[in-house]
C-alpha atoms as a PDB file:
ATOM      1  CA  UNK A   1       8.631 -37.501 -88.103  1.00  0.00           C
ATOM      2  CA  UNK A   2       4.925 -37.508 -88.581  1.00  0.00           C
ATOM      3  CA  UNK A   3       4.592 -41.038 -86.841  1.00  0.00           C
ATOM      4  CA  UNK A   4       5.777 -39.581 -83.340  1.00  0.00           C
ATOM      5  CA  UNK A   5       3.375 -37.161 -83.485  1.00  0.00           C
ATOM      6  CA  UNK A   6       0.625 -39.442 -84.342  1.00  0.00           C
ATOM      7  CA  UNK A   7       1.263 -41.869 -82.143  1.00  0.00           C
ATOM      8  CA  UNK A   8       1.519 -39.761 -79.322  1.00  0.00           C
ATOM      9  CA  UNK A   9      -1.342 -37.831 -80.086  1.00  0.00           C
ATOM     10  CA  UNK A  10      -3.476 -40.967 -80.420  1.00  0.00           C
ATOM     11  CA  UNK A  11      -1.669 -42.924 -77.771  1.00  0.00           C
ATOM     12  CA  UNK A  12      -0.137 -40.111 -75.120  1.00  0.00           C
ATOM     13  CA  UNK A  13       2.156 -41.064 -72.413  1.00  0.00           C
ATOM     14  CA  UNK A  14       0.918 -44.491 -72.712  1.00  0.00           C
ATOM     15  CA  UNK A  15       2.480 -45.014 -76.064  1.00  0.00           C
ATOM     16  CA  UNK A  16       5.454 -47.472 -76.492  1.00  0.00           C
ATOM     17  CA  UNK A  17       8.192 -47.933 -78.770  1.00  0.00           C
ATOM     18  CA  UNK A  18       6.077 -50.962 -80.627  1.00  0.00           C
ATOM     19  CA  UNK A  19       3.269 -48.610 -81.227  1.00  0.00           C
ATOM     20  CA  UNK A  20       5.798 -46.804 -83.237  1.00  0.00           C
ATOM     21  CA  UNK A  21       6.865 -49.462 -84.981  1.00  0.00           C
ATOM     22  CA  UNK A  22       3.528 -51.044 -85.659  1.00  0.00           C
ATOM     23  CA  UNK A  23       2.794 -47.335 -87.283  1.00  0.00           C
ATOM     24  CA  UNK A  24       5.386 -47.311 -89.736  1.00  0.00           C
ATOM     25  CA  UNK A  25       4.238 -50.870 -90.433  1.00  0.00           C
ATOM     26  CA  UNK A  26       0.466 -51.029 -90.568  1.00  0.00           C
ATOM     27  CA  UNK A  27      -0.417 -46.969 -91.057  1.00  0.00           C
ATOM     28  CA  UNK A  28      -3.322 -44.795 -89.717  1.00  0.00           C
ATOM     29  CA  UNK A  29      -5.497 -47.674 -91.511  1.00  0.00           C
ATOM     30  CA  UNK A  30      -4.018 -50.793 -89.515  1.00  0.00           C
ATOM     31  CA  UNK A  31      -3.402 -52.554 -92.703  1.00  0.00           C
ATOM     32  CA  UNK A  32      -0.327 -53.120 -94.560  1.00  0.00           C
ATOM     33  CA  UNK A  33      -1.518 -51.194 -97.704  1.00  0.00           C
ATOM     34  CA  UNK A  34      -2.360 -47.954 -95.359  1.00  0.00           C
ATOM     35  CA  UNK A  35       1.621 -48.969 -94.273  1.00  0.00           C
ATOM     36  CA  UNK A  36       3.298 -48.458 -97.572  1.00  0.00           C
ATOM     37  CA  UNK A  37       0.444 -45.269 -98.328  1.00  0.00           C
ATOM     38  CA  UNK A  38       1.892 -43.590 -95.342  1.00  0.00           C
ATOM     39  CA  UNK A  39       5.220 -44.135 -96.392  1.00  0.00           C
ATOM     40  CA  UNK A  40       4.863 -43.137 -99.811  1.00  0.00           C
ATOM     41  CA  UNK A  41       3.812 -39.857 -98.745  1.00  0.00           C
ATOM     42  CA  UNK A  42       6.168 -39.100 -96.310  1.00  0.00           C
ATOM     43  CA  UNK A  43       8.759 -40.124 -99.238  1.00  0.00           C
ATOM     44  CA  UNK A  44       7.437 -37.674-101.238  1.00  0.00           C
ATOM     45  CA  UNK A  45       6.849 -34.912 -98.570  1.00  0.00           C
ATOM     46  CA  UNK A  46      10.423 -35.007 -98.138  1.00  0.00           C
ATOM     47  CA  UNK A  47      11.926 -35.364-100.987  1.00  0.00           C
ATOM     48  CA  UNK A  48       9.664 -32.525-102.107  1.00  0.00           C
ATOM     49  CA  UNK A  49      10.600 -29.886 -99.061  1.00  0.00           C
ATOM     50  CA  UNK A  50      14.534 -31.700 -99.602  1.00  0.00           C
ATOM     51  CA  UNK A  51      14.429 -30.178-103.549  1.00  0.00           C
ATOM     52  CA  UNK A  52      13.059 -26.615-102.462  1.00  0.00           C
ATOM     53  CA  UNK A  53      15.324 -26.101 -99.370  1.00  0.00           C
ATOM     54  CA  UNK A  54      18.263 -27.247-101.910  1.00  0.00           C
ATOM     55  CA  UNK A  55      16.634 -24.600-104.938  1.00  0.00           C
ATOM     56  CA  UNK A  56      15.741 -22.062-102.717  1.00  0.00           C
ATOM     57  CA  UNK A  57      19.331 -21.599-100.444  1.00  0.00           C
ATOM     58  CA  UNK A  58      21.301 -21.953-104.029  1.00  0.00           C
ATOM     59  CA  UNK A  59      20.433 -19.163-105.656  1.00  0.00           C
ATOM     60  CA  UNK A  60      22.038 -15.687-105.886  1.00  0.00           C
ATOM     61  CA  UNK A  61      20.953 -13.495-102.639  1.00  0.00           C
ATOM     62  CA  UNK A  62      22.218  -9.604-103.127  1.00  0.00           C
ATOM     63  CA  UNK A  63      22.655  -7.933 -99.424  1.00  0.00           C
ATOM     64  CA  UNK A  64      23.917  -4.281 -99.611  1.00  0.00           C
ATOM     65  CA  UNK A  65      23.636  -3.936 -96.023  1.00  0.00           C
ATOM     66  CA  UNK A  66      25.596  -6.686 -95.199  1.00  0.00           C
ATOM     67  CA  UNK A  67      28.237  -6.327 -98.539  1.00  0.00           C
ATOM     68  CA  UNK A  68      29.302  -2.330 -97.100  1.00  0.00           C
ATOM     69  CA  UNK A  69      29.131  -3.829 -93.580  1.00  0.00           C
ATOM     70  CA  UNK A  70      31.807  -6.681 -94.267  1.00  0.00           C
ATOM     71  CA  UNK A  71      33.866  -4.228 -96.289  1.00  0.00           C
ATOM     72  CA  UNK A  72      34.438  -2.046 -93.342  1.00  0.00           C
ATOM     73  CA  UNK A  73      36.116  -4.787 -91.560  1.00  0.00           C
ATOM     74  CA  UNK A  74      39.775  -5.090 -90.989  1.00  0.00           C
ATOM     75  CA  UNK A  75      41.206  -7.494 -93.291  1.00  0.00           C
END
């Protein structure tokens, strides 16, 4: 969650759960508009990463090693 980590590099052990919350409402920028930016982006940053992890672990992997490995198994 990119807000934790900006919040507690900015803020440290000082930071509170309000400075959390007044991230993911107000931004980096402090305004409203900077608010819905920021969560645009991490909309999109995740959806994005969400589609290739989905694309990437659905297709066809062949593993020889593995296949003659399993076969030698009891069944």
């Amino acid at each position: 969650m990119p807000q934790v980590t900006y919040v507690l590099l900015t803020k440290g052990k000082t930071a509170a759960v309000r400075d959390f919350f007044s991230f993911m409402a107000f931004g980096m920028g402090g305004t409203v508009l900077s608010g819905v930016g920021q969560f645009g982006k991490t909309l999109v940053m995740r959806s994005c990463f969400g589609f290739a992890w989905n694309l990437a672990s659905s297709q066809p992997v062949d593993m020889p090693a593995f296949d003659a490995a399993l076969d030698r198994l009891p069944k």
